[in-house]
C-alpha atoms as a PDB file:
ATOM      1  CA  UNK A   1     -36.814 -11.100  31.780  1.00  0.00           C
ATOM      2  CA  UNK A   2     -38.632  -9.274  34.629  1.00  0.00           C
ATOM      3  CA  UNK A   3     -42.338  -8.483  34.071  1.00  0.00           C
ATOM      4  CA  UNK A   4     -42.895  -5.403  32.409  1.00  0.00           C
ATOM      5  CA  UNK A   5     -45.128  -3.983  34.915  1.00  0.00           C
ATOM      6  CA  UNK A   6     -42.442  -4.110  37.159  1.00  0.00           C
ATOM      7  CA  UNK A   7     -42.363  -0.499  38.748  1.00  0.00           C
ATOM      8  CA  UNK A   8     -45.576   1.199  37.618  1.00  0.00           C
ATOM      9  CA  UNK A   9     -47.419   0.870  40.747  1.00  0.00           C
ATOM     10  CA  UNK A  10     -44.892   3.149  41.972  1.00  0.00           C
ATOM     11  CA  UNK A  11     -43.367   4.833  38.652  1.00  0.00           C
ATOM     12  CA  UNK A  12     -46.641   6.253  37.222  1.00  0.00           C
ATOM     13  CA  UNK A  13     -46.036   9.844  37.152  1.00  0.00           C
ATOM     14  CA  UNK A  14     -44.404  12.638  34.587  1.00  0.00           C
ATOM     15  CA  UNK A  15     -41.127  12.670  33.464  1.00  0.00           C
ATOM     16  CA  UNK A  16     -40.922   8.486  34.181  1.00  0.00           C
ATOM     17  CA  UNK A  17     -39.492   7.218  30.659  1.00  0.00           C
ATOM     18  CA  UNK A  18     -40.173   4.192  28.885  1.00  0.00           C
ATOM     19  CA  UNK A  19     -39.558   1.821  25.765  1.00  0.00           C
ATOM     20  CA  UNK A  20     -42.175   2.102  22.956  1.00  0.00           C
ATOM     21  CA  UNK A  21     -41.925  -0.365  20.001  1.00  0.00           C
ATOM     22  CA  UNK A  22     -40.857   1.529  16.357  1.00  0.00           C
ATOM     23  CA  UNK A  23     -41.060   0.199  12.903  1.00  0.00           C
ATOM     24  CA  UNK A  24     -37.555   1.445  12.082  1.00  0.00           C
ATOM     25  CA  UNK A  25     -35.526   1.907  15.373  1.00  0.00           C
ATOM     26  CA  UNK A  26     -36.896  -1.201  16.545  1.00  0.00           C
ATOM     27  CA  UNK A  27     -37.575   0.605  20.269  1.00  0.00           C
ATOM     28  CA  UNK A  28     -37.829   4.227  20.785  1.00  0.00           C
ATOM     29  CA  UNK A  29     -37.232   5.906  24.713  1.00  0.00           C
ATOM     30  CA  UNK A  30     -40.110   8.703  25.532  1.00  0.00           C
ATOM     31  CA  UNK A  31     -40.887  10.366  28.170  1.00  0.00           C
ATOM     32  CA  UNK A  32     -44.726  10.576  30.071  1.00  0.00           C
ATOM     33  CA  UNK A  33     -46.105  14.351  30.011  1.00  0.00           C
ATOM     34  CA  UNK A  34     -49.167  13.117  32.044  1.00  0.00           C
ATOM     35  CA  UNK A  35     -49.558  10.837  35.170  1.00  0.00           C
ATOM     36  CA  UNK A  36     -50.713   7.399  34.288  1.00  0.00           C
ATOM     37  CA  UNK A  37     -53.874   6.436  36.015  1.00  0.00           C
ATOM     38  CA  UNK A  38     -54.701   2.874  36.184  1.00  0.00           C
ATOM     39  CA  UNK A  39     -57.444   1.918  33.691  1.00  0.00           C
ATOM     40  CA  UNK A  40     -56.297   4.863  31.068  1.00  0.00           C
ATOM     41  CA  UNK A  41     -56.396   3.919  27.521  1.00  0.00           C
ATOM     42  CA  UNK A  42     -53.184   5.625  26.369  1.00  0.00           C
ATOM     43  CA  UNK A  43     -49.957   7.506  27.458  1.00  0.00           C
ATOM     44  CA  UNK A  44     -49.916  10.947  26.886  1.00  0.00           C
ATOM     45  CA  UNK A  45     -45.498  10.938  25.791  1.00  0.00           C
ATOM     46  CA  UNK A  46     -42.490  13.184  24.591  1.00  0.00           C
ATOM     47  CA  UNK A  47     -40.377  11.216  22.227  1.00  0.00           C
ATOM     48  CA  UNK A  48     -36.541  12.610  22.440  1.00  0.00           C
ATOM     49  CA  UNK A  49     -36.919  14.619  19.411  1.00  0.00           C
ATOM     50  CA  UNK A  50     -39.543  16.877  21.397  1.00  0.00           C
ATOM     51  CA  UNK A  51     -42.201  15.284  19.221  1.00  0.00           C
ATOM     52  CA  UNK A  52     -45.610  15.037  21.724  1.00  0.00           C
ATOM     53  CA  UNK A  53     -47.656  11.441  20.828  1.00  0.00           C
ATOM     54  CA  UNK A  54     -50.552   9.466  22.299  1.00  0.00           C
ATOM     55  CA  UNK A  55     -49.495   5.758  22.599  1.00  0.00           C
ATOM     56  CA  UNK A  56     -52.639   3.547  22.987  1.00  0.00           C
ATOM     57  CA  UNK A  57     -52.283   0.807  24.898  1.00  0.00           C
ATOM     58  CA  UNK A  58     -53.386  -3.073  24.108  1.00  0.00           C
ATOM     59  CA  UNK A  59     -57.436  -3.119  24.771  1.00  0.00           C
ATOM     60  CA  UNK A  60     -56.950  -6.671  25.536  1.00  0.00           C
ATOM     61  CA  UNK A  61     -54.174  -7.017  27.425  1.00  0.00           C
ATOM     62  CA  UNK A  62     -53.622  -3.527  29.080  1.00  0.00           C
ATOM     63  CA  UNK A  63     -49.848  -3.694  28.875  1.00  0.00           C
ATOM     64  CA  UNK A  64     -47.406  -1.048  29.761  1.00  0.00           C
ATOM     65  CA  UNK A  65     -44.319   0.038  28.026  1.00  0.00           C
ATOM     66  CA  UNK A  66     -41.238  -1.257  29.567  1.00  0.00           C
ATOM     67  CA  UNK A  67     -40.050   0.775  31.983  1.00  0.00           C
ATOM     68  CA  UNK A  68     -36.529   2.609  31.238  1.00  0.00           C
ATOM     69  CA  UNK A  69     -33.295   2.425  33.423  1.00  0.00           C
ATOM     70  CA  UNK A  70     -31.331   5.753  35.137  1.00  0.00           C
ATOM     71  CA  UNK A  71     -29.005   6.575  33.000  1.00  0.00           C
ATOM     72  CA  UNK A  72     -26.198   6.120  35.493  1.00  0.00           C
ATOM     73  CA  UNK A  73     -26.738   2.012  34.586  1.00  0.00           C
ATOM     74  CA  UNK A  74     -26.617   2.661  30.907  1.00  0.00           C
ATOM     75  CA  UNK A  75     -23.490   1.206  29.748  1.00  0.00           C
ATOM     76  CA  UNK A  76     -22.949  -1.447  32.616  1.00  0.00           C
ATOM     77  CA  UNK A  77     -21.073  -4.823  31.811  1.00  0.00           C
ATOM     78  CA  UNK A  78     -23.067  -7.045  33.204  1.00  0.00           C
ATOM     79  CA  UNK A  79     -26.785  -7.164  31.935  1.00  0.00           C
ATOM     80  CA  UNK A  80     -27.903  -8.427  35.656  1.00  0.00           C
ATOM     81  CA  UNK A  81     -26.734  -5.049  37.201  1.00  0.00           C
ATOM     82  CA  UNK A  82     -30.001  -2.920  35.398  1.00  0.00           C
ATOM     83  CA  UNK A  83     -33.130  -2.349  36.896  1.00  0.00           C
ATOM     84  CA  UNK A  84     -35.103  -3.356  34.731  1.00  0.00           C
ATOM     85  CA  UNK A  85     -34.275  -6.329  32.335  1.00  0.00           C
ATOM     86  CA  UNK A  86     -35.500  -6.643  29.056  1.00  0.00           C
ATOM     87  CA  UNK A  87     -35.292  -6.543  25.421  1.00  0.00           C
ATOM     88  CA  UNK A  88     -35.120  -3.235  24.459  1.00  0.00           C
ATOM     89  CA  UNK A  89     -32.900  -2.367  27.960  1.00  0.00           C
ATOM     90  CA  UNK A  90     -30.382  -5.545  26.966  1.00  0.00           C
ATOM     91  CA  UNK A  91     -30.434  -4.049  23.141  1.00  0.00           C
ATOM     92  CA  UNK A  92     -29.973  -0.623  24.534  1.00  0.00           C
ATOM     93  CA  UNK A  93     -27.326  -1.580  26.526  1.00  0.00           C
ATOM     94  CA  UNK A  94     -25.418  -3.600  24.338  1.00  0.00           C
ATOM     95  CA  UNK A  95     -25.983  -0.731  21.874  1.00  0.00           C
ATOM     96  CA  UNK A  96     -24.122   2.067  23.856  1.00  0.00           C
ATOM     97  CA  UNK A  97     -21.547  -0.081  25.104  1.00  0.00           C
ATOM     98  CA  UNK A  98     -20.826  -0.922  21.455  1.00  0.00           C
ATOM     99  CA  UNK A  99     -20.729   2.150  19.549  1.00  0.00           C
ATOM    100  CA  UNK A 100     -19.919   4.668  22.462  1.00  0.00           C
ATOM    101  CA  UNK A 101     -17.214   2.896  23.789  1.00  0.00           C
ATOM    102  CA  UNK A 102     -15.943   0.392  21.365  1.00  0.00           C
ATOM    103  CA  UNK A 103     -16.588  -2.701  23.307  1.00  0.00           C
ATOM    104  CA  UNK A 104     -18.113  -5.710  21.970  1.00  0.00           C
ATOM    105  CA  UNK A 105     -18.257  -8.009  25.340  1.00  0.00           C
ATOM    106  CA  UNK A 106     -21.111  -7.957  27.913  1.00  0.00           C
ATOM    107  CA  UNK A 107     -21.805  -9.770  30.827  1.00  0.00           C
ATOM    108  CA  UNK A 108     -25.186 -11.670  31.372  1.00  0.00           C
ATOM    109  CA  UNK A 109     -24.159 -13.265  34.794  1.00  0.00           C
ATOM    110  CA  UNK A 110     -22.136 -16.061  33.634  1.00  0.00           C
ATOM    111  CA  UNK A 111     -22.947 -15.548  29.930  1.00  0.00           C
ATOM    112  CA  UNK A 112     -20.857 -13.725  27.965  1.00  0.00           C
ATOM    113  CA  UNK A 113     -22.756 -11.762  25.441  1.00  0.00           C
ATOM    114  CA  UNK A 114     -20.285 -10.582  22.320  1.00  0.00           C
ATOM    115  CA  UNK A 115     -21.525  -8.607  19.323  1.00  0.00           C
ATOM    116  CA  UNK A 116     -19.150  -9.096  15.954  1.00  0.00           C
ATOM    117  CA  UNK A 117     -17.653  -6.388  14.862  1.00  0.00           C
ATOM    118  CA  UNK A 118     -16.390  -7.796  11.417  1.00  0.00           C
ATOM    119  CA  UNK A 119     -12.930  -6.281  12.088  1.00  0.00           C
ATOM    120  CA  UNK A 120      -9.504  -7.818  13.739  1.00  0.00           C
ATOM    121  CA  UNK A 121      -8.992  -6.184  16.905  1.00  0.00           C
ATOM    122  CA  UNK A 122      -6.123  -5.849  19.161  1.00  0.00           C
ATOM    123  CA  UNK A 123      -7.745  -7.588  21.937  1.00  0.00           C
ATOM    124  CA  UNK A 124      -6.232 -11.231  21.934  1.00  0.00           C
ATOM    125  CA  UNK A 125      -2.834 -10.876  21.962  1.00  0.00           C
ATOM    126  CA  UNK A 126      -0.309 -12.391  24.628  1.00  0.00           C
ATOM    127  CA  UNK A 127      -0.265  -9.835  26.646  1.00  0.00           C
ATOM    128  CA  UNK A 128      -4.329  -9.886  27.255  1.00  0.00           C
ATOM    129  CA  UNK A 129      -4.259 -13.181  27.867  1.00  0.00           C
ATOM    130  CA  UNK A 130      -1.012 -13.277  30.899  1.00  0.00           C
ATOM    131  CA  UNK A 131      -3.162 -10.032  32.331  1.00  0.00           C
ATOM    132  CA  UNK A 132      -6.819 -12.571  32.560  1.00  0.00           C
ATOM    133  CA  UNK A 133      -4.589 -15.571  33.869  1.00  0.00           C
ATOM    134  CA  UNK A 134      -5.284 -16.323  37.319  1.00  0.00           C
ATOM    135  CA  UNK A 135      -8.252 -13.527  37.537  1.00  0.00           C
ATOM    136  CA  UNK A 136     -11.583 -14.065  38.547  1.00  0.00           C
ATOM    137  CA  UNK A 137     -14.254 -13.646  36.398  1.00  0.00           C
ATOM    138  CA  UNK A 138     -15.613 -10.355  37.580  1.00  0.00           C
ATOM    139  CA  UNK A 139     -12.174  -9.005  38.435  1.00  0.00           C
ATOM    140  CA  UNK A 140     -11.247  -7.942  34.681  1.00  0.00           C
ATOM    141  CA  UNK A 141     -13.815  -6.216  31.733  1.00  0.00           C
ATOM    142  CA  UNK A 142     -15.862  -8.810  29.805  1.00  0.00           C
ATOM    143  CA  UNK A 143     -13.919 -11.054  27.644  1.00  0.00           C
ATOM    144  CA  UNK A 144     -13.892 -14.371  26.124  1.00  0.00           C
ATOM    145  CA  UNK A 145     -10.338 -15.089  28.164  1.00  0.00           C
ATOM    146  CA  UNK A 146     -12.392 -14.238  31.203  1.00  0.00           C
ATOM    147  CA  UNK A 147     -14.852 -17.589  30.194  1.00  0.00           C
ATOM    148  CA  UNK A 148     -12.066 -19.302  29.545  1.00  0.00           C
ATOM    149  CA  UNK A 149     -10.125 -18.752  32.363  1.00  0.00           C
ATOM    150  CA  UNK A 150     -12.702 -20.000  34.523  1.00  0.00           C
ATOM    151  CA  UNK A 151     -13.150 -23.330  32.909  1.00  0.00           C
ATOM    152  CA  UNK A 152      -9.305 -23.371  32.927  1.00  0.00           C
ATOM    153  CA  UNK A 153      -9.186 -22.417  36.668  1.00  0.00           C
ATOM    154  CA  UNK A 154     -11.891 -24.923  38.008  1.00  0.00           C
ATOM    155  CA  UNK A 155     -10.868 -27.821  35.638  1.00  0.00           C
ATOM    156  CA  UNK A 156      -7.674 -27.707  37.536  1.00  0.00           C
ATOM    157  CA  UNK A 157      -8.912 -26.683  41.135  1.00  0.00           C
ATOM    158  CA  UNK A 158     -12.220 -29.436  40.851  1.00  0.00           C
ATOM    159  CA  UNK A 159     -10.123 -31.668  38.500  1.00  0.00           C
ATOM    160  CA  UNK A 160     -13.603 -32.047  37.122  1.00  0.00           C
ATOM    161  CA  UNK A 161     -14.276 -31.375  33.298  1.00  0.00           C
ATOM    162  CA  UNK A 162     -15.369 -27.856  32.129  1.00  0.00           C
ATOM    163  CA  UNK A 163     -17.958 -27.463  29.032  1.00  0.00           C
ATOM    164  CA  UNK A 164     -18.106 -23.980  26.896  1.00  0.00           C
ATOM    165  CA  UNK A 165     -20.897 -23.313  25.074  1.00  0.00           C
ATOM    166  CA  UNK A 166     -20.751 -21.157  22.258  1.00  0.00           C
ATOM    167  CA  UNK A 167     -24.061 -20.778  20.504  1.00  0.00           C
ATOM    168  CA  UNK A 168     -25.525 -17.485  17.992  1.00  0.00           C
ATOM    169  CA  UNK A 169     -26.711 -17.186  14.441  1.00  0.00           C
ATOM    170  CA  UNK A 170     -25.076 -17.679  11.525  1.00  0.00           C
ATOM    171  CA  UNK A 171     -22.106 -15.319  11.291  1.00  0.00           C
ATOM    172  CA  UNK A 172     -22.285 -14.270  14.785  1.00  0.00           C
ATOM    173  CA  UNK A 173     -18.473 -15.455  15.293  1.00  0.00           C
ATOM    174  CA  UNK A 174     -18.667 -18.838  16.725  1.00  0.00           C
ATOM    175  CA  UNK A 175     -16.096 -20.085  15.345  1.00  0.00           C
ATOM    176  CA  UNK A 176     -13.647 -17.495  16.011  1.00  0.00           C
ATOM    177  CA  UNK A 177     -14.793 -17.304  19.801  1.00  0.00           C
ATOM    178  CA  UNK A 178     -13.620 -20.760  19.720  1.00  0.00           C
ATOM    179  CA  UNK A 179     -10.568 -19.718  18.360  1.00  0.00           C
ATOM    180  CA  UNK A 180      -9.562 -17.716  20.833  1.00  0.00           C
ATOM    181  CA  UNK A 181     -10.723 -19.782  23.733  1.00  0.00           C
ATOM    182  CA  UNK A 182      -8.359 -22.640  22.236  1.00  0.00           C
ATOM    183  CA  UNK A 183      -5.819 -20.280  22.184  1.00  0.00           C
ATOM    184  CA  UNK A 184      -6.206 -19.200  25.765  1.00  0.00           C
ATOM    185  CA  UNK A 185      -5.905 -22.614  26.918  1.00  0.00           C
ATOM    186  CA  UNK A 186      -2.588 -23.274  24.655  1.00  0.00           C
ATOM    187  CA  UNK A 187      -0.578 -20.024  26.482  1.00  0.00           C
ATOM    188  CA  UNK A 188      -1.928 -20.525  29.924  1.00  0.00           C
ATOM    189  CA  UNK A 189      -0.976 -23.862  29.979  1.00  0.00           C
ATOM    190  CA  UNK A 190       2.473 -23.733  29.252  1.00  0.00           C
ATOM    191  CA  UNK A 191       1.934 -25.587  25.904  1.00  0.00           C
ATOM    192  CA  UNK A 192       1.183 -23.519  23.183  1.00  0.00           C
ATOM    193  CA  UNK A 193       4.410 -23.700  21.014  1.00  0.00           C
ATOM    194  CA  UNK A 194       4.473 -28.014  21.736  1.00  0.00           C
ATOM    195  CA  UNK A 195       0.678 -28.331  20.933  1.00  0.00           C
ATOM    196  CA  UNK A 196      -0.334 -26.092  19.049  1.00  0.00           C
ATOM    197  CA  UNK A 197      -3.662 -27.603  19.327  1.00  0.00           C
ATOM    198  CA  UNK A 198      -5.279 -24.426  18.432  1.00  0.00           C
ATOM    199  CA  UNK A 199      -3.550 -24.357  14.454  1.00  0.00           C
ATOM    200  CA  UNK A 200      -4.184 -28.438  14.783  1.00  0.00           C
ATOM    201  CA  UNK A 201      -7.785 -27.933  15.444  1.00  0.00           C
ATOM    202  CA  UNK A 202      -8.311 -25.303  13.102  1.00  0.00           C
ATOM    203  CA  UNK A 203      -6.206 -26.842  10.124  1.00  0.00           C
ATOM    204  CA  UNK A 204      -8.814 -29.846  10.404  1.00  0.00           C
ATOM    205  CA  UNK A 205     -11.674 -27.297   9.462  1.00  0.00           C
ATOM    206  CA  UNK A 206     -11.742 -27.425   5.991  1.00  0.00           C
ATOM    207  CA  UNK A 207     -12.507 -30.815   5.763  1.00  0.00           C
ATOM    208  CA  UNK A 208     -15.594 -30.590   7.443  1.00  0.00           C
ATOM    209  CA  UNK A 209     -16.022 -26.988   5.870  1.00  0.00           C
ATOM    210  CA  UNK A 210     -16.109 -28.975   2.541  1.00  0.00           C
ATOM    211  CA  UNK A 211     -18.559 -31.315   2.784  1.00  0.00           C
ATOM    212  CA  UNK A 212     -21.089 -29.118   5.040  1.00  0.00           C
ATOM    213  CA  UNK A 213     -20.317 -25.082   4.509  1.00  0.00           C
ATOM    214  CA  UNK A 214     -21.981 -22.705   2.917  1.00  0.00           C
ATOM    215  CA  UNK A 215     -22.362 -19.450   1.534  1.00  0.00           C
ATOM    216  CA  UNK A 216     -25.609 -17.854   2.103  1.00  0.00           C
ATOM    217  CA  UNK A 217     -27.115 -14.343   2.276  1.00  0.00           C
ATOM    218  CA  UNK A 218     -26.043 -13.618   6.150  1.00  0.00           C
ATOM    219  CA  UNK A 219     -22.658 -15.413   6.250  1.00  0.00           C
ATOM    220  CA  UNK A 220     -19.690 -16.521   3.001  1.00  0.00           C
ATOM    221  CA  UNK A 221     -18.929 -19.485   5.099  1.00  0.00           C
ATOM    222  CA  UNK A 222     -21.940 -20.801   6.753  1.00  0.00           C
ATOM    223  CA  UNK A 223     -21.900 -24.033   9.089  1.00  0.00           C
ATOM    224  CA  UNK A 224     -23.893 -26.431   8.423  1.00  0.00           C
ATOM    225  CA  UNK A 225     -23.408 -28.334  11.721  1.00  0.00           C
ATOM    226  CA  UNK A 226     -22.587 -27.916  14.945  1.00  0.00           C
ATOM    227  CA  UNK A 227     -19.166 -28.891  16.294  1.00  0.00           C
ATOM    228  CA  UNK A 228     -18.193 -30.562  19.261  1.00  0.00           C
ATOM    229  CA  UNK A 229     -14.185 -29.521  20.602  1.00  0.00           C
ATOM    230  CA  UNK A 230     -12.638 -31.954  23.326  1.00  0.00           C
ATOM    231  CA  UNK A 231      -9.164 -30.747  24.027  1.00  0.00           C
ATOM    232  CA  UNK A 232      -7.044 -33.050  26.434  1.00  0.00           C
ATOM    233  CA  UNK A 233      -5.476 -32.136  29.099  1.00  0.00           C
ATOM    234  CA  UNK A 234      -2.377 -33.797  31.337  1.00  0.00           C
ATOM    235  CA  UNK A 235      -1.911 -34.055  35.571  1.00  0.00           C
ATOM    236  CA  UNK A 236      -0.312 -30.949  35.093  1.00  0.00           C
ATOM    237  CA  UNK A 237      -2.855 -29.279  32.927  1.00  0.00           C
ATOM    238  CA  UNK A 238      -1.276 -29.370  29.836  1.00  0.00           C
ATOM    239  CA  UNK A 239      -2.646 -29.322  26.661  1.00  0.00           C
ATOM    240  CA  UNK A 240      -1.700 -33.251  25.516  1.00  0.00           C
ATOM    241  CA  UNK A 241      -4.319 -33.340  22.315  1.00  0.00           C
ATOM    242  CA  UNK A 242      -7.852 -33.111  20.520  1.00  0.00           C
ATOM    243  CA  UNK A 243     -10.614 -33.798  19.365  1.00  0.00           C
ATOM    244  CA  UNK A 244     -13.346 -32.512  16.870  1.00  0.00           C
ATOM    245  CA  UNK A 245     -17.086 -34.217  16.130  1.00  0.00           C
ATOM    246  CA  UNK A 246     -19.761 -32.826  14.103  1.00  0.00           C
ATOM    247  CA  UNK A 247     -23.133 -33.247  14.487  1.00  0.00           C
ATOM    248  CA  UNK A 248     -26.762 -32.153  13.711  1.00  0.00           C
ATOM    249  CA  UNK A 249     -26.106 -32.243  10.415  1.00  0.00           C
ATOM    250  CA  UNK A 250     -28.621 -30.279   7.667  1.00  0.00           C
ATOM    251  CA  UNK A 251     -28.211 -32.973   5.561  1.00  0.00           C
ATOM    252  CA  UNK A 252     -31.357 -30.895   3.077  1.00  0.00           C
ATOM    253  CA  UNK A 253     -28.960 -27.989   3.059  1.00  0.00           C
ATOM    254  CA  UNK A 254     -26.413 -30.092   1.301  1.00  0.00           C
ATOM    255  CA  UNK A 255     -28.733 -31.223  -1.345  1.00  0.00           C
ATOM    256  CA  UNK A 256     -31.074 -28.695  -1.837  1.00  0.00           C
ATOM    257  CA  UNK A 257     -30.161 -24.562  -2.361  1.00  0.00           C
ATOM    258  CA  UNK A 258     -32.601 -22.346  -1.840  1.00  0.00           C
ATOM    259  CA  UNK A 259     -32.540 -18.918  -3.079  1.00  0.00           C
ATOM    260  CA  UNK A 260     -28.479 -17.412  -3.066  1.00  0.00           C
ATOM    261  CA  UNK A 261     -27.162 -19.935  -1.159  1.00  0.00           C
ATOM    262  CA  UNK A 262     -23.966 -21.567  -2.244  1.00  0.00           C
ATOM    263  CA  UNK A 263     -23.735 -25.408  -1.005  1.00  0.00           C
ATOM    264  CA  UNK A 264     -19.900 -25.758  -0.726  1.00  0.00           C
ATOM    265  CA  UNK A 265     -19.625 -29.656  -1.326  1.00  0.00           C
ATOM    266  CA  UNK A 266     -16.277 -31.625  -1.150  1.00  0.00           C
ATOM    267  CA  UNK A 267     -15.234 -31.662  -4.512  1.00  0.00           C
ATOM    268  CA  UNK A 268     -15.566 -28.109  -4.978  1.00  0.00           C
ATOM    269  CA  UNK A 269     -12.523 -27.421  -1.877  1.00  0.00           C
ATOM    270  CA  UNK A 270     -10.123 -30.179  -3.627  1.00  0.00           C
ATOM    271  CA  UNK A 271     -10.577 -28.432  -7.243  1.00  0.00           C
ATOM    272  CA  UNK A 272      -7.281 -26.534  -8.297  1.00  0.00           C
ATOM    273  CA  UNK A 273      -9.660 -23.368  -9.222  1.00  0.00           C
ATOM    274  CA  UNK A 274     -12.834 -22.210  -9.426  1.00  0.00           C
ATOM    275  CA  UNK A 275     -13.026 -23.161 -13.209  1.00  0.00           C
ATOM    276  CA  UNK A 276     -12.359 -26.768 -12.663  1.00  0.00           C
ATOM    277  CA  UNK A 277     -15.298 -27.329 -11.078  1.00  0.00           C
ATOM    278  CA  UNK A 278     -19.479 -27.029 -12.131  1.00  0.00           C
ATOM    279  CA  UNK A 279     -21.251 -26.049  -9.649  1.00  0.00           C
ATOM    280  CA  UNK A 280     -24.732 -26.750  -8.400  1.00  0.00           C
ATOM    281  CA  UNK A 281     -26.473 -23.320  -9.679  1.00  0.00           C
ATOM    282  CA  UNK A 282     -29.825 -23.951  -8.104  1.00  0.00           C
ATOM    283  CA  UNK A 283     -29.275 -21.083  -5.689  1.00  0.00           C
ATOM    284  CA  UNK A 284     -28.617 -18.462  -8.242  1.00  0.00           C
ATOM    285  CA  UNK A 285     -25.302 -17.935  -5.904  1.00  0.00           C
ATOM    286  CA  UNK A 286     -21.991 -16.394  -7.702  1.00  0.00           C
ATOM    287  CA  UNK A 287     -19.428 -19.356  -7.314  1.00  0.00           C
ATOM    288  CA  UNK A 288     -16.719 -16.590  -6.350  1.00  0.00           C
ATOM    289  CA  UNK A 289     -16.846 -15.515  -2.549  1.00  0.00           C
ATOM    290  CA  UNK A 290     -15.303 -11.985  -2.391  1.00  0.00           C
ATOM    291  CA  UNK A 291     -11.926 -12.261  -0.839  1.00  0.00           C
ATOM    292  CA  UNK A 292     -11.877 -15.661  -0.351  1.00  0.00           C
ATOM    293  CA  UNK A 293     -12.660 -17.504  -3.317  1.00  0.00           C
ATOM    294  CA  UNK A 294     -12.619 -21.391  -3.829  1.00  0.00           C
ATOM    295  CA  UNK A 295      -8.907 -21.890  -5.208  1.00  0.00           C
ATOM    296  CA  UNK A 296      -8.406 -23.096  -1.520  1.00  0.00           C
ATOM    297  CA  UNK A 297      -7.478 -26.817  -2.818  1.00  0.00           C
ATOM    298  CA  UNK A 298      -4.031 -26.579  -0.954  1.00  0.00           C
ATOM    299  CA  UNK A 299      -5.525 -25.653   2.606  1.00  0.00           C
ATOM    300  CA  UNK A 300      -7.895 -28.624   2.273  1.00  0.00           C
ATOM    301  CA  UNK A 301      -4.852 -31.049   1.053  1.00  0.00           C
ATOM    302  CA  UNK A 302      -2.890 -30.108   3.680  1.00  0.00           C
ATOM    303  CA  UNK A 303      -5.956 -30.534   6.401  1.00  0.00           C
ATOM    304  CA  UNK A 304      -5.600 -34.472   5.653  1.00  0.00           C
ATOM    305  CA  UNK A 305      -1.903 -34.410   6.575  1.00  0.00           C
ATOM    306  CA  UNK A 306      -2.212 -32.401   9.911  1.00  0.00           C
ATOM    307  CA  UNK A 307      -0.365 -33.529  12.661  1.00  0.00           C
END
């Protein structure tokens, strides 16, 4: 993050805008109706409702509100492109590009920020992925194909190994991202109806979902662990198998509930229905997961057959 006094020294007049913290909105944008003069003890400021305020500053530690970008960078897709970098300007951002134009990926140089929109879209088809194959990374909009195709693309140029890291809070949509990535690899490399490493992968999940899931108050199918994805690859950079470790494991999670949470244990995903099994009611959790359920005995069978 760049310092927040970035810019006053020069941006200390009227009509310069700025980022004041809110109880509700989180951050609110105002503008200055007075020139700031160093030493002042508050900003004299128009919030955009027309509403006229006084905003004292810290005593102690004198800070100034984070400076505001131009509008002509609101809305960029990559994060380093702003003037001014910071929390509210990276949650403003994110914001606009979200709701205003529907689009849930954002650049952060080489990070690719993604915000879940708890919907399929039609975003990951085929015909996405042949249009980011062979494209550099800042050639095409932001897009988890875009990460992948660069691992893909420097695995094979390097013929060094490639890591992705895909990291976020619970029900942020790791798992999916991984999903997708998988699947990227499958089509570009010439291998996806052979391998299918990306159904393979994703059949063995229940397993693992069985003995360390949960359902909590932020997520119905919360890992408990993190999960580590090797996927093989041949001289001609085709998909020839993988692997998938766990680790990290919150072992207390599986043995102690606190408040609505749901510990899904390994009995409980090899039960015919939801009736056949008593669960652990510590957590005060419904045993039924809305539109999911746990009459999923068949999907875990099968996960111990996968070829």
């Amino acid at each position: 993050m760049r310092d927040r006094q970035q810019g006053w020294s020069v941006i200390c007049h009227r009509c310069a805008r700025v980022w004041i913290p809110d109880a509700e909105e989180v951050w609110k944008s105002a503008e200055l109706t007075k020139d700031y003069k160093n030493g002042d003890a508050s900003l004299q400021l128009m919030l955009e409702d027309g509403t006229n305020i006084e905003h004292k500053l810290d005593p102690k530690t004198k800070n100034l509100p984070y400076l505001r970008n131009p509008d002509i960078l609101v809305g960029e897709n990559d994060l380093t492109a702003l003037s001014y970098l910071h929390e509210p300007a990276v949650l403003h951002n994110l914001k606009v590009r979200f709701i205003d134009s529907k689009l849930i990926y954002t650049y952060c140089g080489i990070v690719l920020v993604a915000i879940n929109p708890y919907e399929t879209l039609p975003i990951y088809g085929t015909d996405i992925i042949n249009a980011y194959s062979g494209q550099n990374m800042g050639d095409m909009d932001p897009h988890i194909f875009a990460v992948a195709e660069e691992a893909y693309k420097q695995m094979a140029r390097d013929e060094r190994n490639q890591s992705i890291i895909v990291s976020g809070e619970s029900g942020a949509g790791k798992t999916v991202s991984a999903k997708y990535a998988m699947r990227y690899f499958a089509t570009v490399s010439g291998s996806a109806s052979e391998a299918n490493v990306e159904e393979k992968v994703l059949a063995s999940n229940p397993i693992m979902e069985a003995i360390g899931n949960a359902k909590t108050t932020r997520n119905d199918n919360s890992s408990r662990f993190g999960k580590y994805i090797e996927i093989g690859f041949d001289n001609r950079y085709r998909i020839i198998g993988a692997n998938m470790r766990t680790y990290l494991l919150e072992k207390s999670r599986v043995v102690f509930q606190c408040l609505k949470v749901k510990v899904g244990c390994f009995q409980n995903s090899l039960v015919c229905s939801a009736s056949d099994f008593l669960y652990h009611e510590a957590g005060a959790a419904q045993p039924v997961i809305g539109g999911v359920g746990d009459t999923r005995a068949c999907t875990t069978r099968n996960a111990f057959i996968a070829r």
